[in-house]
Protein backbone atom coordinates (compact mmCIF):
# COMPACT_ATOMS: atom_id res chain seq x y z
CA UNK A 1 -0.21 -7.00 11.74
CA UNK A 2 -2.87 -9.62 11.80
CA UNK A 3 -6.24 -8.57 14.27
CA UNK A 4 -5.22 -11.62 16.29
CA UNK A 5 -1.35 -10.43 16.63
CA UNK A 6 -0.64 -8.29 19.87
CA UNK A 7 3.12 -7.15 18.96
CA UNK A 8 5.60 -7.23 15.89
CA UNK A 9 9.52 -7.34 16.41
CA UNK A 10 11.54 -5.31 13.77
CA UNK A 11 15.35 -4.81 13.52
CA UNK A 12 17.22 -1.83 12.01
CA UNK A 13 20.99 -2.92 11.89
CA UNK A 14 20.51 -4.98 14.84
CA UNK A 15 18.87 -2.24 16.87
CA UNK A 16 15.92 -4.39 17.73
CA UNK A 17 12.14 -2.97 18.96
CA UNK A 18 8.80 -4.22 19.60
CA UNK A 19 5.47 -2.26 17.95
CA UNK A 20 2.52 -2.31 19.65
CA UNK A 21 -1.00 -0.69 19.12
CA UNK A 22 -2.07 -0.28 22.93
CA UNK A 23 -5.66 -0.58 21.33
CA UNK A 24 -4.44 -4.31 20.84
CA UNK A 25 -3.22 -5.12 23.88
CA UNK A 26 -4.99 -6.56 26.67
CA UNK A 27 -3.40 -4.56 29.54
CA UNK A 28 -2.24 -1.48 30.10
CA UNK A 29 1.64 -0.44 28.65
CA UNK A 30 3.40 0.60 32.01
CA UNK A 31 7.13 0.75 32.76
CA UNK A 32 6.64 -2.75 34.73
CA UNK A 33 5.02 -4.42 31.56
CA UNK A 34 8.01 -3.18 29.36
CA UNK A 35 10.39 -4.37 31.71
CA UNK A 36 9.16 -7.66 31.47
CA UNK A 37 8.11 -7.53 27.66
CA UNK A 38 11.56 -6.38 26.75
CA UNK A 39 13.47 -8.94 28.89
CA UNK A 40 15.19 -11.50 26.77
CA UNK A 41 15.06 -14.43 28.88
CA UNK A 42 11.53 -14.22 30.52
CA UNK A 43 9.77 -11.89 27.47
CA UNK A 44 9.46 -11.59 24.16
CA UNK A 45 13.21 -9.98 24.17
CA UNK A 46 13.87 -6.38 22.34
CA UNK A 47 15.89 -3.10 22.79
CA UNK A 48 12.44 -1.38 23.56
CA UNK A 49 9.26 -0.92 22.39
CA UNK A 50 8.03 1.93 20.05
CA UNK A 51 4.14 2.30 20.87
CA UNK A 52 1.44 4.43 18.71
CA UNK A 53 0.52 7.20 20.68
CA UNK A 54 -2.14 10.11 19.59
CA UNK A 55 -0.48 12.47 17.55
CA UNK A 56 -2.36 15.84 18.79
CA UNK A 57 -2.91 17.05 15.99
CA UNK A 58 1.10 18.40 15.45
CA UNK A 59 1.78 15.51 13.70
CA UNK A 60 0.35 12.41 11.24
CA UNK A 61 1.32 10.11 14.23
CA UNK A 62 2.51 9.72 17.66
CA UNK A 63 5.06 7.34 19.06
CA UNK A 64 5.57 6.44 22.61
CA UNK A 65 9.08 4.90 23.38
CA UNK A 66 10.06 2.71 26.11
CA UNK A 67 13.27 1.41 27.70
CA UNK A 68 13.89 -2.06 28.54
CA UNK A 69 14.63 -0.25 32.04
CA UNK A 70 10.87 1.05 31.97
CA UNK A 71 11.74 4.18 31.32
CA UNK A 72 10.80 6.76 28.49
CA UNK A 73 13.16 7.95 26.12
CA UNK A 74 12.46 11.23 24.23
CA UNK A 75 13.41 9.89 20.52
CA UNK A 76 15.35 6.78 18.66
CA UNK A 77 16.54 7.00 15.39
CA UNK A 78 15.99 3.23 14.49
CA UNK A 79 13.40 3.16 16.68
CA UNK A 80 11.15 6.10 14.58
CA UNK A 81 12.57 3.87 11.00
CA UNK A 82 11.17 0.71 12.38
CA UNK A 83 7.84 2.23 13.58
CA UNK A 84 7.15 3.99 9.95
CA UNK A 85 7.78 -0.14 8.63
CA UNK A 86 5.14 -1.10 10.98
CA UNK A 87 2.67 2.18 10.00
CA UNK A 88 2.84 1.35 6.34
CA UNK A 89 3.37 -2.41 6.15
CA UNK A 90 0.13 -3.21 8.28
CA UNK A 91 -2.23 -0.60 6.89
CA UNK A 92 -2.22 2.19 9.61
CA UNK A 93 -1.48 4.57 6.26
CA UNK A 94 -1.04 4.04 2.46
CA UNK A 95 1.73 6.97 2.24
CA UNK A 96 5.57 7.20 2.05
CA UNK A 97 5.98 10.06 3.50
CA UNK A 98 4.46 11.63 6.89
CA UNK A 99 5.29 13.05 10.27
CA UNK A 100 6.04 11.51 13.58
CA UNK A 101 5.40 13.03 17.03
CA UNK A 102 8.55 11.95 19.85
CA UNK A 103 8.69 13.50 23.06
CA UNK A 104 11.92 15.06 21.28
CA UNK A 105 10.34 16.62 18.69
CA UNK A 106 8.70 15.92 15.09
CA UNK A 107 10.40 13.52 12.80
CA UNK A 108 9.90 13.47 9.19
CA UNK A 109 10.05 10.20 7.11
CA UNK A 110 10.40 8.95 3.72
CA UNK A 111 10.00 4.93 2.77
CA UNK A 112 11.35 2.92 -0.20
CA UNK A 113 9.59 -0.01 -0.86
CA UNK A 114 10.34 -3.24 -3.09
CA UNK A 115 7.21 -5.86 -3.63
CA UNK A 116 5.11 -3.63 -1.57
CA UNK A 117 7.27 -4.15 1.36
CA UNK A 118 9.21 -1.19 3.22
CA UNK A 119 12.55 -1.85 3.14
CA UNK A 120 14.76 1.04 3.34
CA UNK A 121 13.58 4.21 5.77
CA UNK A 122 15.04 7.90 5.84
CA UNK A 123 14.49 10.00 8.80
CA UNK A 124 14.86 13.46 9.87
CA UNK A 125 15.78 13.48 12.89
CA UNK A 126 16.20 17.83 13.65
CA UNK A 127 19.18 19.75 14.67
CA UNK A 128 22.13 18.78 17.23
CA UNK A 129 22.60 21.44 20.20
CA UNK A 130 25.87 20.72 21.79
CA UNK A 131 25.85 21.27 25.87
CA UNK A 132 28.55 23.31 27.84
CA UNK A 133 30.08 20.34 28.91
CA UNK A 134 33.51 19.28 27.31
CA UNK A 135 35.19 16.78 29.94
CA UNK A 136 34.82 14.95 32.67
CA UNK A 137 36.44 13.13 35.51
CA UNK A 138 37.08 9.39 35.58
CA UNK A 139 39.42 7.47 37.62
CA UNK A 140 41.36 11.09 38.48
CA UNK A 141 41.64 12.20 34.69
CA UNK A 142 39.90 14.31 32.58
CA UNK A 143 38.56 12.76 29.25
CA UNK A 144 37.69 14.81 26.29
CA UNK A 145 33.91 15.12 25.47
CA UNK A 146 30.89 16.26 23.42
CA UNK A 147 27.47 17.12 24.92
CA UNK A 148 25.33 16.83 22.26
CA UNK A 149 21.18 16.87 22.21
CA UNK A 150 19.36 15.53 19.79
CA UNK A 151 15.95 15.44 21.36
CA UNK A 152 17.74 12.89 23.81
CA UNK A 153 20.98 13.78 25.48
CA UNK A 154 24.81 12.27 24.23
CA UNK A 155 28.12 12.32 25.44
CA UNK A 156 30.42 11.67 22.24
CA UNK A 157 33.83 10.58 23.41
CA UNK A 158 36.25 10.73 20.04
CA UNK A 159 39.05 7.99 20.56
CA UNK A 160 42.09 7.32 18.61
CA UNK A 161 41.56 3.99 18.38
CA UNK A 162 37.55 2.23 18.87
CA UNK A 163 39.07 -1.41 19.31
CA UNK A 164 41.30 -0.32 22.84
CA UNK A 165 37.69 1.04 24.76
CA UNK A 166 35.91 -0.96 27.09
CA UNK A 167 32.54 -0.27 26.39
CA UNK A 168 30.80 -2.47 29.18
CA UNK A 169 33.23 -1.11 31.60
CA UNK A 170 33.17 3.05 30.51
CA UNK A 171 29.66 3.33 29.17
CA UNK A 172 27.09 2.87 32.54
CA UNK A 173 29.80 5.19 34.35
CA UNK A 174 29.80 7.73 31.77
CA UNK A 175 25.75 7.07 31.29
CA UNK A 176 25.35 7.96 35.16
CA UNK A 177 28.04 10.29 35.52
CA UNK A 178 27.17 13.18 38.11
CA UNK A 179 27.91 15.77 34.80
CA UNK A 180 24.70 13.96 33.53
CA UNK A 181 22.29 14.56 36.15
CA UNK A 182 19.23 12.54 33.96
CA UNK A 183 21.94 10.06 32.67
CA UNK A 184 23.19 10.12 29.14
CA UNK A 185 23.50 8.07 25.95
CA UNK A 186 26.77 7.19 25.22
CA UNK A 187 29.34 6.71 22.22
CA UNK A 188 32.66 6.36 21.54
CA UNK A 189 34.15 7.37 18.06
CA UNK A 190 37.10 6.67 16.05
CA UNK A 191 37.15 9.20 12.24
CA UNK A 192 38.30 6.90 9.57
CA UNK A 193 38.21 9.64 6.87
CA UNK A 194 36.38 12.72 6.61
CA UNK A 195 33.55 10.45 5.58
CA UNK A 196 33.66 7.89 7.83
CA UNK A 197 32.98 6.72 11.33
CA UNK A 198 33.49 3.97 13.44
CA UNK A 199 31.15 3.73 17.05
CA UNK A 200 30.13 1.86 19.21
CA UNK A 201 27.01 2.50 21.58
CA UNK A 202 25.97 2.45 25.27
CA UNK A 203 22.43 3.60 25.40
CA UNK A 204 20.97 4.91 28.27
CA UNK A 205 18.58 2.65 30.13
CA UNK A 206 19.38 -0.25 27.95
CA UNK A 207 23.09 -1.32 27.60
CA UNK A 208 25.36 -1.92 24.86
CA UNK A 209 23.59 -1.76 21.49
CA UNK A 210 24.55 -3.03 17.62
CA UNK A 211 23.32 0.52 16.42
CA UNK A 212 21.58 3.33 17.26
CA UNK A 213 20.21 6.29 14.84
CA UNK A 214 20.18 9.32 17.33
CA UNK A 215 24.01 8.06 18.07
CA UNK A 216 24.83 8.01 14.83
CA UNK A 217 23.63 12.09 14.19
CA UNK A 218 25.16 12.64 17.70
CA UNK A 219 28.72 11.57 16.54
CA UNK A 220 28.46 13.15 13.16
CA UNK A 221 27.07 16.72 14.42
CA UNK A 222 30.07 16.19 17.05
CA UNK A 223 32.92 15.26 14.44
CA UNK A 224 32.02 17.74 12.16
CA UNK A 225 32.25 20.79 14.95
CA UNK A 226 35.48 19.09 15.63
CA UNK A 227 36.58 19.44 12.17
CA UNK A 228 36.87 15.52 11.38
CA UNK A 229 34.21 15.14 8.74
CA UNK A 230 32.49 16.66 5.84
CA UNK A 231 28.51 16.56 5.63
CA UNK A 232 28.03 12.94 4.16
CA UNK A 233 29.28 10.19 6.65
CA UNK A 234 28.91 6.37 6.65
CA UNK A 235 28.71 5.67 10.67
CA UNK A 236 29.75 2.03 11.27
CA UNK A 237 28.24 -0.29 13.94
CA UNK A 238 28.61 -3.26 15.04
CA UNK A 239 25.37 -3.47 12.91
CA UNK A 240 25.72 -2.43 9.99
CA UNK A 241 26.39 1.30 8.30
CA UNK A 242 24.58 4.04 8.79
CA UNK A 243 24.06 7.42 6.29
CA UNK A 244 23.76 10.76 7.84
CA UNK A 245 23.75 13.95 6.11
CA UNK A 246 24.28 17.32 7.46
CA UNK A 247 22.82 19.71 5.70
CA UNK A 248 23.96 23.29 5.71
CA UNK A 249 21.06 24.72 7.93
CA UNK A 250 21.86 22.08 10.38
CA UNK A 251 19.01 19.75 10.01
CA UNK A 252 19.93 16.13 10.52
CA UNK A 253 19.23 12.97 8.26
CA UNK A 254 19.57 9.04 8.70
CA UNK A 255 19.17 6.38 5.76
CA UNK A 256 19.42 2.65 6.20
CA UNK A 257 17.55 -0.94 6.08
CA UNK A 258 14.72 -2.06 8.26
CA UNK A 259 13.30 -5.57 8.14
CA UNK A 260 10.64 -7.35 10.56
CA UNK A 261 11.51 -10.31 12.12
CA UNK A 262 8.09 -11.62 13.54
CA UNK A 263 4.57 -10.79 14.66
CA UNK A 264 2.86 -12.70 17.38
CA UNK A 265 0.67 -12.57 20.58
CA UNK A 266 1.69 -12.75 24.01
CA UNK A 267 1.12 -16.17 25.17
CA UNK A 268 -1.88 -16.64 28.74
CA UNK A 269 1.39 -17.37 31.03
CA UNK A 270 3.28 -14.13 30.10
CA UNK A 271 -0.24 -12.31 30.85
CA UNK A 272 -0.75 -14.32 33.96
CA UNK A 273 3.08 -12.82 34.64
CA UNK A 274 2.15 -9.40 33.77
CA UNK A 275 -0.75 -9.31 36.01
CA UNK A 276 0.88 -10.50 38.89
CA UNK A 277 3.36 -7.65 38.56
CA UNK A 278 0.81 -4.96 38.63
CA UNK A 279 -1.21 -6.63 41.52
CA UNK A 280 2.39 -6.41 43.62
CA UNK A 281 2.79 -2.39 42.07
């Protein structure tokens, strides 16, 4: 990131995010600047924004991650592989491997570079906790389903066949479903072998998504309690594949591509914009 540049946009499998050094910016992050920011007809357009945030001393850095809803979510996968890009690409640390503070807990990466570039990002994203909950109600019948936690709550719904679900239809009704009381991430799974998986995503407080790294552990650790899959999976997305291991003490890992896309400044009218929304907050 250039001194002049105010945000870069990174993609991991399509999961898009914007970085941002609040030092850089010229107003404040709040949920009503996000909203905006993240809008893709009136903003710069992104699945959220990963911010650096102090890491208080528990960690080598701290990430802040917002919504394109506003609101905060406790850990992303891609979003935590994109962020370690920015950190290393733009000189915030020379290593390859460090720490990460989420609201969800500490994540671990490692980088591969080629050219001096990061191009390939391994995370570890903790252990999955699976909630009490194992169906719910829709439309008078009960569907099959796995609470899972990782740092940020899931509801894993295995399906015989991916291709027959209507995700823009199921996923904000399962996301707000009364079972889920601070709404829910939500994915839908069809086992292809015992080493692969096919998903597809409705995050919470942002829609339908190409891919999604906290899914991807969320449907593993879920398949594999089920029986369905050994500890190596590919997880495919609309995206692109994902690789998670499971090791035998439970921790979690993801492995997969990151590339930026662009790095820029927000132009006098979108802060003109921004300003008028927090003078009418």
């Amino acid at each position: 990131m250039e001194l002049t540049d105010h945000w870069v946009r990174s993609d991991a499998l399509g999961n898009d995010y914007i970085v941002v050094d609040p030092a850089r910016l010229p107003f404040p992050l709040t949920p009503q600047a996000a909203r905006l920011i993240c809008d893709r007809h009136r903003g710069v357009g992104s699945d959220g924004i990963v911010a650096l945030v102090p890491a208080d001393g528990v960690a080598d850095f701290g990430v802040r991650i917002l919504n394109p809803d506003g609101s905060e979510a406790e850990k992303s996968g891609n979003g935590i592989r994109i962020f370690a890009k920015f950190l290393r690409d733009h000189g915030y640390t020379i290593r390859d491997r460090f720490s990460v503070r989420t609201l969800g807990g500490i994540v671990g990466v490692s980088l591969e570079r080629v050219a001096g570039r990061v191009t390939i990002v391994a995370a570890d994203m903790g252990t999955a906790s699976f909630g009490s909950i194992d169906a719910i109600e829709l439309d008078g019948r009960q569907v099959s389903v796995h609470a899972v936690s990782m740092g940020n709550p899931h509801c894993v719904v295995i399906v015989p066949d991916l291709a027959a679900v209507d995700v823009p239809a199921l996923g904000p009704r399962i996301e707000r479903h009364p079972a889920f009381p601070h709404r829910t991430n939500v994915q839908f799974a069809q086992v292809l072998s015992p080493h692969a998986v096919r998903i597809r995503i409705w995050e919470r407080g942002v829609g339908e998504t190409l891919a999604s790294g906290s899914s991807s552990c969320a449907v593993v650790a879920a398949c594999h309690r089920a029986g369905l899959v050994y500890r190596e999976v590919r997880v495919a997305m609309p995206g692109g594949e994902l690789a998670v291991s499971l090791r035998d003490d439970g921790e979690m890992r993801i492995r997969g591509p990151v590339e930026e896309i662009a790095a820029g400044r927000f132009s006098p009218e979108l802060l003109r914009a921004l300003g008028a929304r927090r003078a009418r907050d």
